[in-house]
C-alpha atoms as a PDB file:
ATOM      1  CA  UNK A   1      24.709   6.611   5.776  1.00  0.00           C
ATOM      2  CA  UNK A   2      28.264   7.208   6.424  1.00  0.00           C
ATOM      3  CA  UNK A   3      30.676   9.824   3.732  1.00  0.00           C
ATOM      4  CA  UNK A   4      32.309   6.152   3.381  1.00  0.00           C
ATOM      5  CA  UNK A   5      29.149   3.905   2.641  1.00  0.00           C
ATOM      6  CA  UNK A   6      29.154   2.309   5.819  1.00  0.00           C
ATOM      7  CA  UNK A   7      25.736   2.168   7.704  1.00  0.00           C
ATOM      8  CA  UNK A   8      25.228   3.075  11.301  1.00  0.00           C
ATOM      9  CA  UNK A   9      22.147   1.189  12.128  1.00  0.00           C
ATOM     10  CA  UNK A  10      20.707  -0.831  14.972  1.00  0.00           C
ATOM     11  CA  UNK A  11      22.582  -3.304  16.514  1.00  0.00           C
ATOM     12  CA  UNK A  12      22.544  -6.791  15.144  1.00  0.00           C
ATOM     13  CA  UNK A  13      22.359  -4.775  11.183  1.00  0.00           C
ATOM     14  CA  UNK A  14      25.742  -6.322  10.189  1.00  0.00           C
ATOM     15  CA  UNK A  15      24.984  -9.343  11.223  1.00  0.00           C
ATOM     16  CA  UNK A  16      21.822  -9.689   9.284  1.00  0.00           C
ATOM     17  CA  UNK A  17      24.427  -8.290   5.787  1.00  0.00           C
ATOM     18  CA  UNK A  18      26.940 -10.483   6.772  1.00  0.00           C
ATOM     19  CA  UNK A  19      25.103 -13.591   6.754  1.00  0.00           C
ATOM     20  CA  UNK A  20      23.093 -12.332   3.672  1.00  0.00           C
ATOM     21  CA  UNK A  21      26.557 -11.651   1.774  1.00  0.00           C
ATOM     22  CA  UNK A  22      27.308 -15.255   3.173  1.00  0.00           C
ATOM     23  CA  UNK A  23      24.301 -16.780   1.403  1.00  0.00           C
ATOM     24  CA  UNK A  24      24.760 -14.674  -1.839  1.00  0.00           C
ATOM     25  CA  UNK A  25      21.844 -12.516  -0.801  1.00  0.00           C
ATOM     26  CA  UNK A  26      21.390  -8.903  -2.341  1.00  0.00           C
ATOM     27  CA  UNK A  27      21.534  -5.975   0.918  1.00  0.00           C
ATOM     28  CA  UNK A  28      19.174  -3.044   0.654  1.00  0.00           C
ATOM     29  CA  UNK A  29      19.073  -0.231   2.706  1.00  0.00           C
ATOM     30  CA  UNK A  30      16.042   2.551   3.433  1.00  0.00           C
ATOM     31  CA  UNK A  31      17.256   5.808   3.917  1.00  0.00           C
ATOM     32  CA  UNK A  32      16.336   9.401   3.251  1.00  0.00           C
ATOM     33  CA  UNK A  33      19.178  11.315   1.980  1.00  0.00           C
ATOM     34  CA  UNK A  34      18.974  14.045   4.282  1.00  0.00           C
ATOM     35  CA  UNK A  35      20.143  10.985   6.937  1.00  0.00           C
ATOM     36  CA  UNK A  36      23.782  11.242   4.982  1.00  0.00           C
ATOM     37  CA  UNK A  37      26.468  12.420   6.955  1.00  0.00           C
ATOM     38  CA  UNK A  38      29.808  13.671   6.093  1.00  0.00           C
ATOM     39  CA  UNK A  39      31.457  11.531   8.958  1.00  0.00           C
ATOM     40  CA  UNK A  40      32.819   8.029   8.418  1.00  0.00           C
ATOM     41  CA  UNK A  41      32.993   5.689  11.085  1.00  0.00           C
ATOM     42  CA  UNK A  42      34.909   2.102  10.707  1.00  0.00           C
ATOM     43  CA  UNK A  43      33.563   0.637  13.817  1.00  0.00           C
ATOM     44  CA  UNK A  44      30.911   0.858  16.305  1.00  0.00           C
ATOM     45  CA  UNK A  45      32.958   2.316  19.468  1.00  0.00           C
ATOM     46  CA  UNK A  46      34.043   5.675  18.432  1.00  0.00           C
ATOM     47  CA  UNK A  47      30.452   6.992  18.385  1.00  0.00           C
ATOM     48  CA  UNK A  48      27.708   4.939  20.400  1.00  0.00           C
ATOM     49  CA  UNK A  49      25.306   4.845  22.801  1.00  0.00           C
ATOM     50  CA  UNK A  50      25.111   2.076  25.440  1.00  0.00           C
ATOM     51  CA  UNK A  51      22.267   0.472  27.068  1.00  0.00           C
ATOM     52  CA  UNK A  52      21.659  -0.910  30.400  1.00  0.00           C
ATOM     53  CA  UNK A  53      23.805  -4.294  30.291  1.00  0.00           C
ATOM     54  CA  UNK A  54      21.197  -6.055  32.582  1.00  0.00           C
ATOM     55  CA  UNK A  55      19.177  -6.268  29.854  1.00  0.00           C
ATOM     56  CA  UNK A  56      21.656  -8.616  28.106  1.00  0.00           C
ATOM     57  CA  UNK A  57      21.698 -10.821  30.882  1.00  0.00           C
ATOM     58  CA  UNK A  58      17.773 -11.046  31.657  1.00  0.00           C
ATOM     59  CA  UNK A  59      16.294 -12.702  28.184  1.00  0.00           C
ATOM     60  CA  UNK A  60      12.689 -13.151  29.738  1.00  0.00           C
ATOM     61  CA  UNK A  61      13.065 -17.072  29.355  1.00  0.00           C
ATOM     62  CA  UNK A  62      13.335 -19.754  32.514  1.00  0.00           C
ATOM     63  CA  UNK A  63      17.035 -19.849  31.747  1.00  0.00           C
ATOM     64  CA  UNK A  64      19.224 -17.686  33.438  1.00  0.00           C
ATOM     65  CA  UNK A  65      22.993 -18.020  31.815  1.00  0.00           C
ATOM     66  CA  UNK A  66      24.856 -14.581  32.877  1.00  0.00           C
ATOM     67  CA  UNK A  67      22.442 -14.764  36.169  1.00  0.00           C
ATOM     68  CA  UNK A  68      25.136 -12.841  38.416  1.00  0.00           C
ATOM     69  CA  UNK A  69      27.369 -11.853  35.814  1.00  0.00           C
ATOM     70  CA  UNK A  70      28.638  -9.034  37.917  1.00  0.00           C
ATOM     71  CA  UNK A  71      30.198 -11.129  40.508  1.00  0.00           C
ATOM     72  CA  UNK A  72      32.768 -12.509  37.678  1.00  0.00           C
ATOM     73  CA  UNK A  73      35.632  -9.678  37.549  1.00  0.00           C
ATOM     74  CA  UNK A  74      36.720 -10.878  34.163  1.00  0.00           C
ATOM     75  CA  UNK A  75      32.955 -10.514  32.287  1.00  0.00           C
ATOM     76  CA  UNK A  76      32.472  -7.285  31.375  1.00  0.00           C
ATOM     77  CA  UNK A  77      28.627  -6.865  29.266  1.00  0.00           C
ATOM     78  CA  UNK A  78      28.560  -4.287  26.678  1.00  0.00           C
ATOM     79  CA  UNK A  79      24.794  -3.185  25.243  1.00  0.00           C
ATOM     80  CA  UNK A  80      25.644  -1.103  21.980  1.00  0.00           C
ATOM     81  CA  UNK A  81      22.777   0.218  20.466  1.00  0.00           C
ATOM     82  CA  UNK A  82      24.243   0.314  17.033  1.00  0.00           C
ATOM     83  CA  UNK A  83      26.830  -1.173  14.320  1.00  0.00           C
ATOM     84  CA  UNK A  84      28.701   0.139  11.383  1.00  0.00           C
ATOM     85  CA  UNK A  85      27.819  -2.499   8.349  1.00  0.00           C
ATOM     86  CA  UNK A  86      30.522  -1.914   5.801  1.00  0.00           C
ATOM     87  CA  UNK A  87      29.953  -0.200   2.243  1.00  0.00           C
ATOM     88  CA  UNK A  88      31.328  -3.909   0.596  1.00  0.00           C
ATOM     89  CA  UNK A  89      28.557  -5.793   1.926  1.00  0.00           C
ATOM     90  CA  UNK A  90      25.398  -3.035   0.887  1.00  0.00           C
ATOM     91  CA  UNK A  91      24.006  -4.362  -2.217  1.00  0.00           C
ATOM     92  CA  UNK A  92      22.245  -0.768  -2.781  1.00  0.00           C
ATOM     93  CA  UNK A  93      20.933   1.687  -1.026  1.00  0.00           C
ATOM     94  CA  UNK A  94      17.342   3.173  -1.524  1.00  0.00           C
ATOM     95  CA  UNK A  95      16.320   6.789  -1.497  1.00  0.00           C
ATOM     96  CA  UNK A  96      13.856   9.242  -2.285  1.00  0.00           C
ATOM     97  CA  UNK A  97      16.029  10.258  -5.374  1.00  0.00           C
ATOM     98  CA  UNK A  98      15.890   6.022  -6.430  1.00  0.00           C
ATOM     99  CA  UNK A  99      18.358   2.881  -5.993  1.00  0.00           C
ATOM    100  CA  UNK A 100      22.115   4.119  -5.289  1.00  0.00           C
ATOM    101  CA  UNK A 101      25.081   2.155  -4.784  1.00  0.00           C
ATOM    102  CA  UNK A 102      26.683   2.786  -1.084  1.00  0.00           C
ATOM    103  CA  UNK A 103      29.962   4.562  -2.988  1.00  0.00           C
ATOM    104  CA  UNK A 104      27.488   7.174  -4.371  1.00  0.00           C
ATOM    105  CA  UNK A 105      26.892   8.910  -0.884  1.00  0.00           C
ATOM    106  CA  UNK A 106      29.845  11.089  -1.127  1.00  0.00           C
ATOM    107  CA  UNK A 107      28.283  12.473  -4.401  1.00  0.00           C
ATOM    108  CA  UNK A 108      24.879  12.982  -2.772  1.00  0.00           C
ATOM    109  CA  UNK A 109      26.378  15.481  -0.059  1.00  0.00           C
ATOM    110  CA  UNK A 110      28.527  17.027  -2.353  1.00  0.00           C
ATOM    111  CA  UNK A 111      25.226  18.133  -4.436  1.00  0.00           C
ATOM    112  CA  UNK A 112      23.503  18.884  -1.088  1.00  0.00           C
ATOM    113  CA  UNK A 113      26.333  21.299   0.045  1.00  0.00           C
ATOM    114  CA  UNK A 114      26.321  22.970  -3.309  1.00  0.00           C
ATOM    115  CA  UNK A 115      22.724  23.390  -3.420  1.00  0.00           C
ATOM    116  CA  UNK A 116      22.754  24.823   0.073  1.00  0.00           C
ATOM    117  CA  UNK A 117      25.182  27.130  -0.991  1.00  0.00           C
ATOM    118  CA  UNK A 118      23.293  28.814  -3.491  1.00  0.00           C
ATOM    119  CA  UNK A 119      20.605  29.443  -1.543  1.00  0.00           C
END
């Protein structure tokens, strides 16, 4: 969980909220608060890691769409192992310390820090 709400999570993540927002659909989200983070990310490029894009093109089925996709100069496959899912579309986000809405993560690491400081 981002400072902003946002969630960096596998790839395909926003997806799944959009199309749950789409179908009026509550969002939950798992995560242990020591997985907060003071940075905030609005998309999925700034911070990322990328996968082999091969795998993109080689589904396992008899059908072989991109089969030579590097021979086309203008495709270009990109494997992102992650997406940011914006703080609008979590519904709430579950912890160890209960049910929190998404704009509550700010006030989670601000009782962390102070806590840390004391000790």
């Amino acid at each position: 969980m981002m400072q902003n709400g946002s969630v960096l999570s596998r790839a395909g993540t926003s997806m799944v909220a959009m199309m749950a927002q789409q179908y009026n659909k509550p969002v939950l989200v798992a995560c242990e608060t020591y997985k907060f983070t003071e940075r905030a990310l609005l998309d999925s490029f700034c911070y990322n890691s990328l996968g082999n894009p091969d795998d993109l093109a080689h589904t396992g089925s008899n059908v072989e769409t991109l089969k030579g996709w590097r021979e086309v100069p203008a495709l270009k496959l990109l494997n992102l192992h992650y997406d940011v899912t914006p703080r609008e579309m979590v519904t709430v986000v579950v912890t160890e310390r209960g049910f929190l809405p998404a704009s509550s993560v700010p006030v989670v690491i601000r009782e962390y820090r102070n806590v840390e400081g004391m000790m």
